[in-house]
C-alpha atoms as a PDB file:
ATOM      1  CA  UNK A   1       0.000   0.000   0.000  1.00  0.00           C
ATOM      2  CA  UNK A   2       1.465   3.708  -1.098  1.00  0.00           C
ATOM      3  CA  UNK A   3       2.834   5.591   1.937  1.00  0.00           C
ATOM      4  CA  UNK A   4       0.269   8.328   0.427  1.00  0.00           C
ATOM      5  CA  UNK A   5      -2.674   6.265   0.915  1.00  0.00           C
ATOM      6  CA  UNK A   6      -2.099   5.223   4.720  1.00  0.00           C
ATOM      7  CA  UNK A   7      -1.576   8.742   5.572  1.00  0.00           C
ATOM      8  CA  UNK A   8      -4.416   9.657   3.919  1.00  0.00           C
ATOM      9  CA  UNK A   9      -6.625   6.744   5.494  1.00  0.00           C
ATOM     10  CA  UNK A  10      -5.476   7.869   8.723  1.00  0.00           C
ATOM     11  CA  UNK A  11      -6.248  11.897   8.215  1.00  0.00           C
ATOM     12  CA  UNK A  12      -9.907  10.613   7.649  1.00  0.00           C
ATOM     13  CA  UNK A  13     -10.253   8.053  10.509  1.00  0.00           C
ATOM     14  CA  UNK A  14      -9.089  11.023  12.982  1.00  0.00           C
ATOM     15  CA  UNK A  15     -11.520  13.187  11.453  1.00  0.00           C
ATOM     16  CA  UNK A  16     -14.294  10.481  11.696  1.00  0.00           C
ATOM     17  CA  UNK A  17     -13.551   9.801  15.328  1.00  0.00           C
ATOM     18  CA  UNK A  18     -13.709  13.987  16.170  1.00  0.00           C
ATOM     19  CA  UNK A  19     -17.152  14.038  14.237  1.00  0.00           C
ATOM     20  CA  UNK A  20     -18.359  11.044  16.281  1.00  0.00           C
ATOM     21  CA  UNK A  21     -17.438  12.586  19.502  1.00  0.00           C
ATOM     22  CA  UNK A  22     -18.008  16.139  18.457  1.00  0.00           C
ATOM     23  CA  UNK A  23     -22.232  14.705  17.998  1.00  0.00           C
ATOM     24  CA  UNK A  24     -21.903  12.372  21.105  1.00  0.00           C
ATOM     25  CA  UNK A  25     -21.479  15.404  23.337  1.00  0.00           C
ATOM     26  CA  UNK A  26     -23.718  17.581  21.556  1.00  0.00           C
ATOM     27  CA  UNK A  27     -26.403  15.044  21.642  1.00  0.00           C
ATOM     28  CA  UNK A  28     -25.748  14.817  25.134  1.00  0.00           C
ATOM     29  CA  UNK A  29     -25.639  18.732  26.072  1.00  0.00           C
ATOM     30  CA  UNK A  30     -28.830  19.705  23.642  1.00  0.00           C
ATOM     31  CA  UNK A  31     -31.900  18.253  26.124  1.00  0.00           C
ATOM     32  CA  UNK A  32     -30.133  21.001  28.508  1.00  0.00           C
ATOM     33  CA  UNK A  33     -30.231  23.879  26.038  1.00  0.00           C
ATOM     34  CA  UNK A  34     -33.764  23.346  25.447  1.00  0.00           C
ATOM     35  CA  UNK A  35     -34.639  23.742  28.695  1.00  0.00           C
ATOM     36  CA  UNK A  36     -32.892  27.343  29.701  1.00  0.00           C
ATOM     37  CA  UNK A  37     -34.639  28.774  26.409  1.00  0.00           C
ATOM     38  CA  UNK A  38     -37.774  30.574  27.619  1.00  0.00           C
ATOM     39  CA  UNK A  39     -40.839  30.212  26.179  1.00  0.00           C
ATOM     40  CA  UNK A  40     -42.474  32.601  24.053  1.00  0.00           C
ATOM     41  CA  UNK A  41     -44.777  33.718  26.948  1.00  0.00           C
ATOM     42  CA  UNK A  42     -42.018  34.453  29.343  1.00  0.00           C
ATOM     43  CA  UNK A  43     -39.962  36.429  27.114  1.00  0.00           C
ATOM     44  CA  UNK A  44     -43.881  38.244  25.827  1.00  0.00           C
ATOM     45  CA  UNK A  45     -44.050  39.603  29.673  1.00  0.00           C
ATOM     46  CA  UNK A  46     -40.531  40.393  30.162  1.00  0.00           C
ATOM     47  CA  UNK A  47     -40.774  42.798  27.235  1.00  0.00           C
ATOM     48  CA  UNK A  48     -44.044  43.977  28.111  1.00  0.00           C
ATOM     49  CA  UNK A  49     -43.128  44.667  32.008  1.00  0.00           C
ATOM     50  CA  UNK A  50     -39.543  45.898  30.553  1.00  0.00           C
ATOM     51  CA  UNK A  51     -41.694  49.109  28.015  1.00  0.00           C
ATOM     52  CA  UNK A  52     -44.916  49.596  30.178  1.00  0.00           C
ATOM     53  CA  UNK A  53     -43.755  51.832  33.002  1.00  0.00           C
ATOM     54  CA  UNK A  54     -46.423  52.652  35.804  1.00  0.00           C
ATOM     55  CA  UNK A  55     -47.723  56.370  36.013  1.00  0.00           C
ATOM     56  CA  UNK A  56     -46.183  58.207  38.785  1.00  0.00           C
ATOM     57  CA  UNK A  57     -48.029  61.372  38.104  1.00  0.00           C
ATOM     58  CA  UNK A  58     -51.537  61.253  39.456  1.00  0.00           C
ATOM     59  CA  UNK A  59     -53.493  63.944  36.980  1.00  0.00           C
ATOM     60  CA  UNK A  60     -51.699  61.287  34.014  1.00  0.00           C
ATOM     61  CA  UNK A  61     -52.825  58.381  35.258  1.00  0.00           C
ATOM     62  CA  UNK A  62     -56.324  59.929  35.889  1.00  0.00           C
ATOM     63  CA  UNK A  63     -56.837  61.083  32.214  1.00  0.00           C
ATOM     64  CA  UNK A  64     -55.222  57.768  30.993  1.00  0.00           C
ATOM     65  CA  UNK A  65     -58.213  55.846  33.249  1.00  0.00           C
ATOM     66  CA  UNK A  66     -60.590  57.787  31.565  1.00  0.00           C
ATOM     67  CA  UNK A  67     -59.392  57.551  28.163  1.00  0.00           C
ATOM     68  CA  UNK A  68     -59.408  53.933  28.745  1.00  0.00           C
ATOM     69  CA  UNK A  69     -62.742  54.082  29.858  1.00  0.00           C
ATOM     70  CA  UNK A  70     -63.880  56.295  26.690  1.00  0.00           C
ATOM     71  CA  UNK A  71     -62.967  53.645  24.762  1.00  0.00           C
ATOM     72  CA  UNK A  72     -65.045  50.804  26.181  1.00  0.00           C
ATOM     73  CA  UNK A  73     -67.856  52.215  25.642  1.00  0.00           C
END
């Protein structure tokens, strides 16, 4: 067998055995990355809570009650 071949079988059995362990681990790690991504909900309320600010001034949150209440009707 050519001294060109062997090296070259070898170069791809390293690189097989990476891949193989490179997907063993990430099979292993993934069912943990699932579960820290939050749901759609959670990051709906964190964004909502993070832009809504309350009303500190009372004549402002008065007018905003009533516009509120204009529109129900």
């Amino acid at each position: 067998m050519p001294q060109s071949l062997l090296t070259f079988i070898i170069i791809i059995s390293i690189a097989a055995v990476i891949a193989i362990v490179a997907f063993v681990i990430y099979k292993l790690l993934m069912p943990k990355l699932k579960d820290d991504t939050p749901t759609e909900e959670e990051i709906l309320n964190e964004e909502m809570t993070r832009i809504l600010q309350p009303i500190d001034d009372a004549e402002t949150a008065k007018q905003v009650s009533e516009y509120k209440n204009e529109e129900d009707e």
